[in-house]
PDB file of N, CA and C in Angstrom:
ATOM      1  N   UNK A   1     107.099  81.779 100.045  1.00  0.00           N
ATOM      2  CA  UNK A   1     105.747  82.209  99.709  1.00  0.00           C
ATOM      3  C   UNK A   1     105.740  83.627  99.133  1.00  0.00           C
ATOM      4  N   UNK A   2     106.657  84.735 100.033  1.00  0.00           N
ATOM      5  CA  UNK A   2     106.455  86.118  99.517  1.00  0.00           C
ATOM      6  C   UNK A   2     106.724  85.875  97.486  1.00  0.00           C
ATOM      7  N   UNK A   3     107.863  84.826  97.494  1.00  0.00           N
ATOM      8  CA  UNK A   3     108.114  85.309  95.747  1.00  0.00           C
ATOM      9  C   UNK A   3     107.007  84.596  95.061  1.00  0.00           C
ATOM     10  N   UNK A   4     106.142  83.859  95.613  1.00  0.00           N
ATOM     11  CA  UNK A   4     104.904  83.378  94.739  1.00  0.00           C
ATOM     12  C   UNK A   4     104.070  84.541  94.698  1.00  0.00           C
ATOM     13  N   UNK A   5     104.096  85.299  95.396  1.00  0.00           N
ATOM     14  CA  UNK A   5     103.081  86.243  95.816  1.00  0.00           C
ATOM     15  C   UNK A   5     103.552  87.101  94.492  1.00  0.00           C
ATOM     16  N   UNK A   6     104.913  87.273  94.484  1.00  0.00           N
ATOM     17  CA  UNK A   6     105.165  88.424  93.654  1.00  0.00           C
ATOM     18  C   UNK A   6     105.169  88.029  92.012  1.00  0.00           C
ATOM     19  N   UNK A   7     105.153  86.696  91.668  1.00  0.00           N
ATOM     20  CA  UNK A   7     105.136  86.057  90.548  1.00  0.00           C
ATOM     21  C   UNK A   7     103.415  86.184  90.357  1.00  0.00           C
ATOM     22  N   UNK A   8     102.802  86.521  91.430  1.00  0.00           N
ATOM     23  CA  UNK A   8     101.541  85.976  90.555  1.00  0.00           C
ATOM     24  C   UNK A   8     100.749  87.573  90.391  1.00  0.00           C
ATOM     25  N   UNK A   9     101.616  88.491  91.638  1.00  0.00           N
ATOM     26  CA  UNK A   9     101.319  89.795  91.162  1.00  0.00           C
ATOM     27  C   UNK A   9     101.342  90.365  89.904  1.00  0.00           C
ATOM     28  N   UNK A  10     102.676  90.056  89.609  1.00  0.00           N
ATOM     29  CA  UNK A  10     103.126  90.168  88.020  1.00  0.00           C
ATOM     30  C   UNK A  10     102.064  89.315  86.851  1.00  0.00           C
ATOM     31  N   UNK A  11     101.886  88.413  87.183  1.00  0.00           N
ATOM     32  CA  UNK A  11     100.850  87.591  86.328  1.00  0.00           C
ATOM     33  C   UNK A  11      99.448  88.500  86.076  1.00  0.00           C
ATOM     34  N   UNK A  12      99.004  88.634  87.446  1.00  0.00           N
ATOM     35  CA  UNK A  12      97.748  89.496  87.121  1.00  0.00           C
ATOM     36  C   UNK A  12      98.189  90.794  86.457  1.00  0.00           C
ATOM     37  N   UNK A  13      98.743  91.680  86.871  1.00  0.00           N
ATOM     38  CA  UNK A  13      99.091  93.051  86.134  1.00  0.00           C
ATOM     39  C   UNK A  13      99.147  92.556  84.692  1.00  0.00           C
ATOM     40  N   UNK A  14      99.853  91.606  84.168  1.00  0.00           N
ATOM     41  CA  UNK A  14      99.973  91.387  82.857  1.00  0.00           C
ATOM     42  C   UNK A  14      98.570  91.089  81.856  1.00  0.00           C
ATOM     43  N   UNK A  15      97.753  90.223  82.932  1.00  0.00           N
ATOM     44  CA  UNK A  15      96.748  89.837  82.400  1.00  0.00           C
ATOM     45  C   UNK A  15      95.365  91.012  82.139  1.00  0.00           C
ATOM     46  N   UNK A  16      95.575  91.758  83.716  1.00  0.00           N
ATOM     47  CA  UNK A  16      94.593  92.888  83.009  1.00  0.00           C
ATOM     48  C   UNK A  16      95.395  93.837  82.042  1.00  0.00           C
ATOM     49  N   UNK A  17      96.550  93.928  81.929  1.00  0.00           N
ATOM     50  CA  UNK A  17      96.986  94.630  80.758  1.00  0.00           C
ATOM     51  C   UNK A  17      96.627  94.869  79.838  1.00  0.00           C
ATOM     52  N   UNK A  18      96.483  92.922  79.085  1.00  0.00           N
ATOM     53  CA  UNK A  18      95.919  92.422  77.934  1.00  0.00           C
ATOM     54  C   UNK A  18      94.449  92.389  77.874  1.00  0.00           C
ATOM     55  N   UNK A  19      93.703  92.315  79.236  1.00  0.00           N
ATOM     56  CA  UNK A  19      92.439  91.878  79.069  1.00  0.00           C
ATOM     57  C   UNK A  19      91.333  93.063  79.871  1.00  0.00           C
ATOM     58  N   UNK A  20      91.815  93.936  80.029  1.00  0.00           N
ATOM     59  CA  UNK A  20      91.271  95.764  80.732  1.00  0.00           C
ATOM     60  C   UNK A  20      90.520  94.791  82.335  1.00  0.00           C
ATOM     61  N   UNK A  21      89.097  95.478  82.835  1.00  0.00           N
ATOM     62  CA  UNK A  21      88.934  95.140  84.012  1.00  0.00           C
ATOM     63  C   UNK A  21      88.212  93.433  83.959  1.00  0.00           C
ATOM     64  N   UNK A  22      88.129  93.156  85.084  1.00  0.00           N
ATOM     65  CA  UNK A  22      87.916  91.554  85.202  1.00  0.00           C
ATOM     66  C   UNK A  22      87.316  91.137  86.368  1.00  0.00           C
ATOM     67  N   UNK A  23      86.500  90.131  86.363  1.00  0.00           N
ATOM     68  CA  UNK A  23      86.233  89.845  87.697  1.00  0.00           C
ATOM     69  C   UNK A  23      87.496  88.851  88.756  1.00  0.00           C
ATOM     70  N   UNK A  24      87.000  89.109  89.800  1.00  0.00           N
ATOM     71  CA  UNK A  24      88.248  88.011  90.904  1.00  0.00           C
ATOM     72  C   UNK A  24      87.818  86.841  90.274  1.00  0.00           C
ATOM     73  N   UNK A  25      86.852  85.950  90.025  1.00  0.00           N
ATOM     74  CA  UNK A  25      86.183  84.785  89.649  1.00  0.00           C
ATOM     75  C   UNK A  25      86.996  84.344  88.194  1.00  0.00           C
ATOM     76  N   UNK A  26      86.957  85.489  87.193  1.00  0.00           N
ATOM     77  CA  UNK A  26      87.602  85.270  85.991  1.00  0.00           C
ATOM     78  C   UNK A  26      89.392  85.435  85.853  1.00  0.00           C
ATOM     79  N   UNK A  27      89.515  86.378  86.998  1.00  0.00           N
ATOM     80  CA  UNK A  27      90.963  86.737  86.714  1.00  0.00           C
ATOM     81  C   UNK A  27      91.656  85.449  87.650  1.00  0.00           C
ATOM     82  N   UNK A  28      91.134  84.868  88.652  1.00  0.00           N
ATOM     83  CA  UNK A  28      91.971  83.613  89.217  1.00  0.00           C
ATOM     84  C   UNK A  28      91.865  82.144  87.766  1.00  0.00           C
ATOM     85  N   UNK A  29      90.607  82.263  86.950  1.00  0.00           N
ATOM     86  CA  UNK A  29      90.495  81.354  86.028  1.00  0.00           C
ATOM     87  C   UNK A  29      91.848  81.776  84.700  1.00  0.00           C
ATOM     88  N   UNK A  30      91.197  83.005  84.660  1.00  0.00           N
ATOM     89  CA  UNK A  30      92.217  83.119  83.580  1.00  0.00           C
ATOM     90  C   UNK A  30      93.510  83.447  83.442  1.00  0.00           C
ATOM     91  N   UNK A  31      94.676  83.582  84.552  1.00  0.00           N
ATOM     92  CA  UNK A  31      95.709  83.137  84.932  1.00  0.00           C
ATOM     93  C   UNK A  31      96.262  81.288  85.286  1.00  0.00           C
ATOM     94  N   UNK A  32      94.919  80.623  86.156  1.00  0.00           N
ATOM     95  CA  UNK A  32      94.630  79.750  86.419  1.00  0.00           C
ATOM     96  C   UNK A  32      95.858  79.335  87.674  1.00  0.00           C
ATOM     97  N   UNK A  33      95.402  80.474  88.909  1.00  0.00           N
ATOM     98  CA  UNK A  33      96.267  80.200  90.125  1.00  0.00           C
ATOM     99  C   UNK A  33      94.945  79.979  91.325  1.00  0.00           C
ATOM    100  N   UNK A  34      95.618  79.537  92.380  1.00  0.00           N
ATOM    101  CA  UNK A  34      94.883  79.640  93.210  1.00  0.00           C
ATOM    102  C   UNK A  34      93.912  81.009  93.494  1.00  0.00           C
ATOM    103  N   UNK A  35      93.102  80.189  94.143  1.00  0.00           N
ATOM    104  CA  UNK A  35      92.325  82.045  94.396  1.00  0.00           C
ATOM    105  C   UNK A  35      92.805  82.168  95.868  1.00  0.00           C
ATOM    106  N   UNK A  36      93.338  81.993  96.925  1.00  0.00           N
ATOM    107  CA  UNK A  36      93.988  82.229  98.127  1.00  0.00           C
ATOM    108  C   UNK A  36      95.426  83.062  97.226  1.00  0.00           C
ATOM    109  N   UNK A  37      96.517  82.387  96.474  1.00  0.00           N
ATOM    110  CA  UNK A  37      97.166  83.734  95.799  1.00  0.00           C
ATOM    111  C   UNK A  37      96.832  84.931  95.235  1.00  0.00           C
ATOM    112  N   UNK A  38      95.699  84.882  94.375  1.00  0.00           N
ATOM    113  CA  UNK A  38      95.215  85.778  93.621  1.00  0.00           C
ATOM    114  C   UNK A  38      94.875  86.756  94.388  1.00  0.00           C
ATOM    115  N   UNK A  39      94.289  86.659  95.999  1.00  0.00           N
ATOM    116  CA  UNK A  39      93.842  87.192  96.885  1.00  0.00           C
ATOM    117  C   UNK A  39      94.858  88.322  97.884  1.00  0.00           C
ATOM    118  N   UNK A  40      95.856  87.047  98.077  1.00  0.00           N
ATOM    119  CA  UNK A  40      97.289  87.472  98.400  1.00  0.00           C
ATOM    120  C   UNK A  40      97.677  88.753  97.213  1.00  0.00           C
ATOM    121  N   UNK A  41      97.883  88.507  96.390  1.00  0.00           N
ATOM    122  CA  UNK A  41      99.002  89.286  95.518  1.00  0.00           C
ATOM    123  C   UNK A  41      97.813  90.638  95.033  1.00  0.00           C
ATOM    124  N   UNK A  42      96.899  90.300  94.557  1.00  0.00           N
ATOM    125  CA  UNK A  42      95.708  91.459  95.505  1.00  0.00           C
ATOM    126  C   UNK A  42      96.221  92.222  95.877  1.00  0.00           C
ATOM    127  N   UNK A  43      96.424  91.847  96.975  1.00  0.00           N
ATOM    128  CA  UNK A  43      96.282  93.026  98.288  1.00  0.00           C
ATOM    129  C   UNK A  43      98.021  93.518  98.357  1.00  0.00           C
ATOM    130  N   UNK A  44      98.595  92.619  97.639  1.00  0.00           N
ATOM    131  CA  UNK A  44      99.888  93.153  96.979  1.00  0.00           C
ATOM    132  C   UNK A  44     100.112  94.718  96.515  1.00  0.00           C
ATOM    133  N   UNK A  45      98.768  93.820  95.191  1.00  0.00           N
ATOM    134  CA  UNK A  45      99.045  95.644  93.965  1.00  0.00           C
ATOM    135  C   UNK A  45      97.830  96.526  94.892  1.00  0.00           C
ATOM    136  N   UNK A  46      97.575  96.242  95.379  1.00  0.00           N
ATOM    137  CA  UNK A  46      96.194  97.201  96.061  1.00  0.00           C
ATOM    138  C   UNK A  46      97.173  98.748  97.013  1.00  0.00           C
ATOM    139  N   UNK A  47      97.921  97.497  98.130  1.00  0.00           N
ATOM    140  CA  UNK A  47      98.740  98.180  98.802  1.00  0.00           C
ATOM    141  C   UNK A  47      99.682  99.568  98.001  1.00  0.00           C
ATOM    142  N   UNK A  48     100.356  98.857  96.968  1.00  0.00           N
ATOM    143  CA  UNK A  48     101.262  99.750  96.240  1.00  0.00           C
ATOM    144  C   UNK A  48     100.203 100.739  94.882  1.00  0.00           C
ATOM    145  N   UNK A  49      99.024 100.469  95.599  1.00  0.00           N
ATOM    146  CA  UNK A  49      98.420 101.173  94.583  1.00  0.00           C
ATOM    147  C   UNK A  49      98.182 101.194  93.350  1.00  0.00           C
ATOM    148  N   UNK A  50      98.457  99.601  92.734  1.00  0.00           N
ATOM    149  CA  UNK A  50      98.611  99.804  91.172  1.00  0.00           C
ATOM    150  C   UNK A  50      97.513  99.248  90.438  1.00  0.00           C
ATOM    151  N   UNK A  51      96.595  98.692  91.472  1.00  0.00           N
ATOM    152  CA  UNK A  51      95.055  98.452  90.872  1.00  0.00           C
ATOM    153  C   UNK A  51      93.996  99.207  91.760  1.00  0.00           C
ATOM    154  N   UNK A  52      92.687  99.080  91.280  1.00  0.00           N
ATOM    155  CA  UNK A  52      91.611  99.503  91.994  1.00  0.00           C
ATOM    156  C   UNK A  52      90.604  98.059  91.800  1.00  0.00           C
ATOM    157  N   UNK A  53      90.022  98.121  93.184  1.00  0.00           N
ATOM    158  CA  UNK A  53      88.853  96.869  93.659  1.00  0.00           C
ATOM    159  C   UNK A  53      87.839  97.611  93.659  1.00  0.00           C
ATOM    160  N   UNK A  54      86.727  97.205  93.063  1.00  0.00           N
ATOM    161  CA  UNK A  54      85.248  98.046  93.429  1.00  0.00           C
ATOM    162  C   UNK A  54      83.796  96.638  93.806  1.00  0.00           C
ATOM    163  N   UNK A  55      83.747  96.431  94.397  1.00  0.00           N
ATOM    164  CA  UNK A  55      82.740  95.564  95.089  1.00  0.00           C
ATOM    165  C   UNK A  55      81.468  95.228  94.337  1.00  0.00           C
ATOM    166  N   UNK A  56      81.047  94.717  93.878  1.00  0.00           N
ATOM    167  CA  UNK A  56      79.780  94.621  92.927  1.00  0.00           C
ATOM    168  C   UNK A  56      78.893  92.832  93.611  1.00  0.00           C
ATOM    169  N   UNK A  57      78.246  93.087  93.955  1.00  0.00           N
ATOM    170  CA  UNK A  57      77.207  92.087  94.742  1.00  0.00           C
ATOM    171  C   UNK A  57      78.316  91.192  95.348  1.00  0.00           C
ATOM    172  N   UNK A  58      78.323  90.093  94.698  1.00  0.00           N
ATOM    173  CA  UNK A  58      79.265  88.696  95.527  1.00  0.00           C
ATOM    174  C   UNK A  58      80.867  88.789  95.297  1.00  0.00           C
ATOM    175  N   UNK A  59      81.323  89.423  93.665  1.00  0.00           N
ATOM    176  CA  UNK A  59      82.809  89.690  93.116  1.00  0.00           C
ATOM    177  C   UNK A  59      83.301  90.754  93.669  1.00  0.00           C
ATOM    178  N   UNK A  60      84.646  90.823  93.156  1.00  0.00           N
ATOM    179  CA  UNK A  60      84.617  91.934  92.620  1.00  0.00           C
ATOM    180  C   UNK A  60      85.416  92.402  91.399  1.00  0.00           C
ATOM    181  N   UNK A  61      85.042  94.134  91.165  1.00  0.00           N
ATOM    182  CA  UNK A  61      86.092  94.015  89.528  1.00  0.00           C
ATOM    183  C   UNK A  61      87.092  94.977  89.958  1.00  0.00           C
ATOM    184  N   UNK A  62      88.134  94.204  89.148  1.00  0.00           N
ATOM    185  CA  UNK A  62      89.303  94.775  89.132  1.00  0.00           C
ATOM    186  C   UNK A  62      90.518  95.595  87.854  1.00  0.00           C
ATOM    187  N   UNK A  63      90.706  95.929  88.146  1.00  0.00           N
ATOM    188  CA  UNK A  63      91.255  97.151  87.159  1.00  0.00           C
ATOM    189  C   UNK A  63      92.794  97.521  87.350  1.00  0.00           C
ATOM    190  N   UNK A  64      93.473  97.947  86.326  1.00  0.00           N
ATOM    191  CA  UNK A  64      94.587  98.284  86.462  1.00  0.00           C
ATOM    192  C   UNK A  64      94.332 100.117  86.851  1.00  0.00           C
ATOM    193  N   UNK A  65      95.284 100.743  87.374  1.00  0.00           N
ATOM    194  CA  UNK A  65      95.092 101.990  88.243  1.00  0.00           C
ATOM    195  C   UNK A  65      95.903 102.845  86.880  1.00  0.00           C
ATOM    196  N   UNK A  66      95.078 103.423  86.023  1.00  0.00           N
ATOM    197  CA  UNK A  66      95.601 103.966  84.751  1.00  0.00           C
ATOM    198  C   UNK A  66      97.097 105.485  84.982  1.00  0.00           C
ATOM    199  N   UNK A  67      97.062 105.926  85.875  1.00  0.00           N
ATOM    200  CA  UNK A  67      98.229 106.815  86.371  1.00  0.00           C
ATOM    201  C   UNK A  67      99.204 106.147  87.324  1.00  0.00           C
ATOM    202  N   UNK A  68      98.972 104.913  87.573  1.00  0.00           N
ATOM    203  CA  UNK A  68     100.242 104.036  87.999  1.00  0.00           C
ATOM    204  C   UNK A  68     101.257 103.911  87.184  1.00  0.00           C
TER     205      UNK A  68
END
């Protein structure tokens, strides 16, 4: 499980790369992984600091951490 975690970490980083901030709703669609991984690997780049989460009503948006 940990290397799915880390395959899909990598997936998202890539995707907001290409695509700047995103919602959780759009960024599990537009990778097209589970949202229990997306959630997981989350709290992946969150931990190591390489995104930022900001809460907005029911989502939230997510961002790559631009001095990472």
């Amino acid at each position: 499980m940990i290397i799915e975690i880390g395959i899909v970490a990598g997936e998202i980083w890539h995707y907001l790369d290409q695509h700047g901030e995103a919602t959780l709703s759009s960024l599990a669609k537009g990778i097209d992984k589970d949202r229990d991984n997306v959630l997981m690997s989350l709290g992946w780049l969150a931990r190591e600091g390489h995104v930022i989460l900001v809460k907005v009503d029911n989502d939230y948006r997510i961002s790559l951490r631009k001095d990472a």
